[in-house]
C-alpha atoms as a PDB file:
ATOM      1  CA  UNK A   1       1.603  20.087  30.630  1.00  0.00           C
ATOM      2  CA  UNK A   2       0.669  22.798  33.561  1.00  0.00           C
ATOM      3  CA  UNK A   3      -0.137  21.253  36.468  1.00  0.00           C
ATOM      4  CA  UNK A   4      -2.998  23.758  36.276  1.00  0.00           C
ATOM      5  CA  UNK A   5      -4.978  22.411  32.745  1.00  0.00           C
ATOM      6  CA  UNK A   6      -4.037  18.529  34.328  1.00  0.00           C
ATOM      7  CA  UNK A   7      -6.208  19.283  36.958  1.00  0.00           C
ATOM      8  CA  UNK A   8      -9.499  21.368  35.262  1.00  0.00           C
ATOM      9  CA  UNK A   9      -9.431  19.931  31.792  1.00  0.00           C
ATOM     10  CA  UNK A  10      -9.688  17.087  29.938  1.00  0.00           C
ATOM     11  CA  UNK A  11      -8.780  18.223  26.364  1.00  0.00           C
ATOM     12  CA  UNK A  12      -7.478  21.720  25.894  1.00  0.00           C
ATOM     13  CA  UNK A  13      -5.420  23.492  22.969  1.00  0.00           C
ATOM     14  CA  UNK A  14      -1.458  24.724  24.136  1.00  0.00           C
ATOM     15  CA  UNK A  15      -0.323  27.806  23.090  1.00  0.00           C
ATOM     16  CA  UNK A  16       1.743  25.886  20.422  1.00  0.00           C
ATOM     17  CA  UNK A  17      -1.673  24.650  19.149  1.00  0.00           C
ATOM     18  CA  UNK A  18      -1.183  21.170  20.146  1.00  0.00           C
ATOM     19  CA  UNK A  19      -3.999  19.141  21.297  1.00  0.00           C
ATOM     20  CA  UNK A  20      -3.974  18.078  24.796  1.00  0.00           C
ATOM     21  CA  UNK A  21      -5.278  14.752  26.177  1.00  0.00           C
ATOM     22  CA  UNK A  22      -5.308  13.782  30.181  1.00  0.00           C
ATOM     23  CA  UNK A  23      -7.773  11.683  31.534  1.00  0.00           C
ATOM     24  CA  UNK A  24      -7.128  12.936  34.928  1.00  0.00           C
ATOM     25  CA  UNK A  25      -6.987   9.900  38.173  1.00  0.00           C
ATOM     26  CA  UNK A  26      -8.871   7.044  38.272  1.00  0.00           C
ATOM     27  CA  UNK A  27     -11.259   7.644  35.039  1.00  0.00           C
ATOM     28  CA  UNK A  28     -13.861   5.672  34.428  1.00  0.00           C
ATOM     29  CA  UNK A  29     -15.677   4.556  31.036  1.00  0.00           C
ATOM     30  CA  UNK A  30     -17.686   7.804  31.315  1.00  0.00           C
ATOM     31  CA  UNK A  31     -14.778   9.506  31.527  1.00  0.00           C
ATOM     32  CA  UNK A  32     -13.353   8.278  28.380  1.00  0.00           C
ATOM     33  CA  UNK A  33     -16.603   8.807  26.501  1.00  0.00           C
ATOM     34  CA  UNK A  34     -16.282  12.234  27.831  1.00  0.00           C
ATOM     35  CA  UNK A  35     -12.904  12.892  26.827  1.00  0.00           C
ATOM     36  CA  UNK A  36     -13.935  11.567  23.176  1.00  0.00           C
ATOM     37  CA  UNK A  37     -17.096  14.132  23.017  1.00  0.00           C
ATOM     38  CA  UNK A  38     -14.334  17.014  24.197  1.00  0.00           C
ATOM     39  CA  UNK A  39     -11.740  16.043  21.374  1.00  0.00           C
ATOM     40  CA  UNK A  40     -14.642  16.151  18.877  1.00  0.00           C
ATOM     41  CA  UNK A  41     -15.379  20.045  19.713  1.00  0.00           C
ATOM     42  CA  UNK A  42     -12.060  20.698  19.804  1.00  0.00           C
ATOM     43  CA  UNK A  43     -11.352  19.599  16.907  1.00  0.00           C
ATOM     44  CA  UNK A  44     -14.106  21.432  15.416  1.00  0.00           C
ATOM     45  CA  UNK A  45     -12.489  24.837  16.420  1.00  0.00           C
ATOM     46  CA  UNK A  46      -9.045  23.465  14.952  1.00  0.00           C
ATOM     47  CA  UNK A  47      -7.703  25.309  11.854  1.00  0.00           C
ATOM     48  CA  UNK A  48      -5.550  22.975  10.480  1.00  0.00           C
ATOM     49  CA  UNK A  49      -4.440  19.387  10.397  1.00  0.00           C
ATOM     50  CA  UNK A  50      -3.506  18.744  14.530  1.00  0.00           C
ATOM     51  CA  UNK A  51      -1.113  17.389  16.408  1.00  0.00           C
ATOM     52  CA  UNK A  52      -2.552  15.555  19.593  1.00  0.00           C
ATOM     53  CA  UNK A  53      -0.451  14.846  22.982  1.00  0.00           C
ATOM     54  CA  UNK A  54      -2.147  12.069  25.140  1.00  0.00           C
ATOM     55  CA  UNK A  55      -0.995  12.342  29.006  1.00  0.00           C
ATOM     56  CA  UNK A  56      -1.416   8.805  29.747  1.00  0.00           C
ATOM     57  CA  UNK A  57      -2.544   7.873  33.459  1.00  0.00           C
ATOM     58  CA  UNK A  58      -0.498   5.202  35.193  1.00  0.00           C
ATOM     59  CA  UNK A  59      -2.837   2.186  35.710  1.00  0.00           C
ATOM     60  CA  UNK A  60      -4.992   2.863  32.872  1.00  0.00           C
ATOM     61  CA  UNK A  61      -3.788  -0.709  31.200  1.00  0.00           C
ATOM     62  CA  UNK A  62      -5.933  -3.006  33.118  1.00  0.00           C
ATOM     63  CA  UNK A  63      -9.166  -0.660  32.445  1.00  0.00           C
ATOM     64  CA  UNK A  64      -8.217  -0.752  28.722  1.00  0.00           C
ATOM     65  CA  UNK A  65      -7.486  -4.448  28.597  1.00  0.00           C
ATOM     66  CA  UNK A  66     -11.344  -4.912  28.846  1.00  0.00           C
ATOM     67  CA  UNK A  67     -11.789  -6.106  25.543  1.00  0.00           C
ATOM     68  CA  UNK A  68     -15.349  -5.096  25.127  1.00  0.00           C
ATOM     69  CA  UNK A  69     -14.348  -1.402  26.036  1.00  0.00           C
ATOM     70  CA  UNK A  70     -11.389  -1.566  23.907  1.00  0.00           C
ATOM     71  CA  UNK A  71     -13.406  -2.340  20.983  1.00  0.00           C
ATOM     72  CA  UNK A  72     -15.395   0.397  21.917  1.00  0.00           C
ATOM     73  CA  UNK A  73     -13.210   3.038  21.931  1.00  0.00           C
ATOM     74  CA  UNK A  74     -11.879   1.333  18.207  1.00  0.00           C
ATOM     75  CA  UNK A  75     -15.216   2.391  17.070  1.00  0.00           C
ATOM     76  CA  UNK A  76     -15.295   5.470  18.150  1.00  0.00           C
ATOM     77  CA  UNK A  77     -11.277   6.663  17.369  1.00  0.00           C
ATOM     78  CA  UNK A  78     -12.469   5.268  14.083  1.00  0.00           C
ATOM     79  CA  UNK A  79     -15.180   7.610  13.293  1.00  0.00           C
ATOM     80  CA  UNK A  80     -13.375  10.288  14.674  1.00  0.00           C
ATOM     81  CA  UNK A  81     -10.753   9.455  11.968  1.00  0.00           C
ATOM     82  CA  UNK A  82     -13.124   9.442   9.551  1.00  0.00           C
ATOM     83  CA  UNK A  83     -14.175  12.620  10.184  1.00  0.00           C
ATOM     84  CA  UNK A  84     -10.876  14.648  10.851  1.00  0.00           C
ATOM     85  CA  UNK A  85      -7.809  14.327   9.743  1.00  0.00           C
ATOM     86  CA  UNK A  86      -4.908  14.472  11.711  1.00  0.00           C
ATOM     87  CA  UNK A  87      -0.918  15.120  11.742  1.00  0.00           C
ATOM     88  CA  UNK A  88       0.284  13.271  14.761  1.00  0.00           C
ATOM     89  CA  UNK A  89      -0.031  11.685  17.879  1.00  0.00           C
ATOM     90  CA  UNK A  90       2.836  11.313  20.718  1.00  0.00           C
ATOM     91  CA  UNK A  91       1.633   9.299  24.100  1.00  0.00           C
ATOM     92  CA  UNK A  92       3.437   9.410  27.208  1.00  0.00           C
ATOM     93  CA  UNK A  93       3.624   9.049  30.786  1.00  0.00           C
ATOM     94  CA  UNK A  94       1.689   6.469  32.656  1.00  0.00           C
ATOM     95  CA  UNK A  95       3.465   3.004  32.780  1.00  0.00           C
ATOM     96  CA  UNK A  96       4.358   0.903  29.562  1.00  0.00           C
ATOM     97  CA  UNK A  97       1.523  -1.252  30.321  1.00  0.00           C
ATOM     98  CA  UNK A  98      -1.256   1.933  29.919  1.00  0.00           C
ATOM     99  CA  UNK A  99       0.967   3.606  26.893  1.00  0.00           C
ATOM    100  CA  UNK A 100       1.199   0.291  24.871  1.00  0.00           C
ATOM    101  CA  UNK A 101      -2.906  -0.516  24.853  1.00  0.00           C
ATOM    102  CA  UNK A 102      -3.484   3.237  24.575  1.00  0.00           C
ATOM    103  CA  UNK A 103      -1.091   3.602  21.029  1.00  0.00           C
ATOM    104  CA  UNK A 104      -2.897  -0.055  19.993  1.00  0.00           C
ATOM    105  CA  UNK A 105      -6.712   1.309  20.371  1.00  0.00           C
ATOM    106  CA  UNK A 106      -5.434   4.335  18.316  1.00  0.00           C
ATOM    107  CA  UNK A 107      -3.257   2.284  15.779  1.00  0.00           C
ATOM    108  CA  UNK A 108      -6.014  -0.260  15.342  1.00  0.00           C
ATOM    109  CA  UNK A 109      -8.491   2.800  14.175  1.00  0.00           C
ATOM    110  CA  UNK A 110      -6.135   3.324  11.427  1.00  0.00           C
ATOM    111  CA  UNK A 111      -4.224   5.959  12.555  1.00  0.00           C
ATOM    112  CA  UNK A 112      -0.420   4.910  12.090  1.00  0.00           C
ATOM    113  CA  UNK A 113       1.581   8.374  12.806  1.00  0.00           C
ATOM    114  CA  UNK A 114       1.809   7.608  16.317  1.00  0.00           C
ATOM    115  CA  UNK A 115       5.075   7.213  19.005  1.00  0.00           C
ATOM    116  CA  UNK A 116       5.234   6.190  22.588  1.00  0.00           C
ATOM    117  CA  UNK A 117       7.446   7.962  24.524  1.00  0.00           C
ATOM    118  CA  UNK A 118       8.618   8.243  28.858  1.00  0.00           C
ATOM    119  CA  UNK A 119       8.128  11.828  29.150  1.00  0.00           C
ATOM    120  CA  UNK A 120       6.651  14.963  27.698  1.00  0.00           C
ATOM    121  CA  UNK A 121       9.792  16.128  26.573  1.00  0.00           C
ATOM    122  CA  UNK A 122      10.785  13.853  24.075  1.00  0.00           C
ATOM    123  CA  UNK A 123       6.799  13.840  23.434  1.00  0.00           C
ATOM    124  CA  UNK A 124       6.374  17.468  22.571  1.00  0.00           C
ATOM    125  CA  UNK A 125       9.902  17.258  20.443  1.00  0.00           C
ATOM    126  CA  UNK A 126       8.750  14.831  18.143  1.00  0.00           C
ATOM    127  CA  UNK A 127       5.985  16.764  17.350  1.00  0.00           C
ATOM    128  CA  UNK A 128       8.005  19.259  15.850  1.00  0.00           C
ATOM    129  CA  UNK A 129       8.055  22.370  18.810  1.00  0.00           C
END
């Protein structure tokens, strides 16, 4: 990801058509609900089934391990799930703590076609670039 779109946006489209996710330092629940109410427009301009890549903040873990919150953002990956359909999801970056909690709130929605991975790289090729 350009250092550029990590720093203004929160959910933008590549020029491969991939959906890209970065909450950006230090977000807080706002944030996230933010984020959620971005991916939702997006996904309403999308013209086919998409592929998402989630830039995952180090440190985000002990945010996410709020249980209440977590459940919370179940809900909502759920109805977002119910209401578009999508190919795949790769996370990566952040530490293991952050990309493990972050592929179980999205796995728990119902959304199995997700990997973890250390870097973009690998990320991006599993998504078929």
């Amino acid at each position: 990801m350009s250092e550029e779109n990590k720093e203004k946006k929160m959910v933008w489209v590549d020029d491969k058509g991939i959906i890209c996710l970065n909450l950006g330092e230090k977000p807080s629940e706002e944030d996230i609900y933010k984020l959620l109410d971005e991916l939702l427009r997006v996904f309403g301009e999308s013209k086919r089934k998409p592929k998402i890549l989630i830039y995952v903040i180090p440190y985000l873990g002990p945010m996410l391990s709020n249980m209440e919150l977590r459940e919370k953002l179940i809900d909502e990956a759920k109805a977002i799930l119910a209401e578009n359909e999508l190919d795949k999801v790769a996370v990566f970056g952040g530490d293991a703590v952050s990309r493990t909690i972050t592929s179980f709130i999205i796995r728990m929605s119902g959304f199995g076609n997700i990997e973890v991975f250390d870097n973009e790289e690998k990320a991006r090729e599993w998504l078929g670039e």
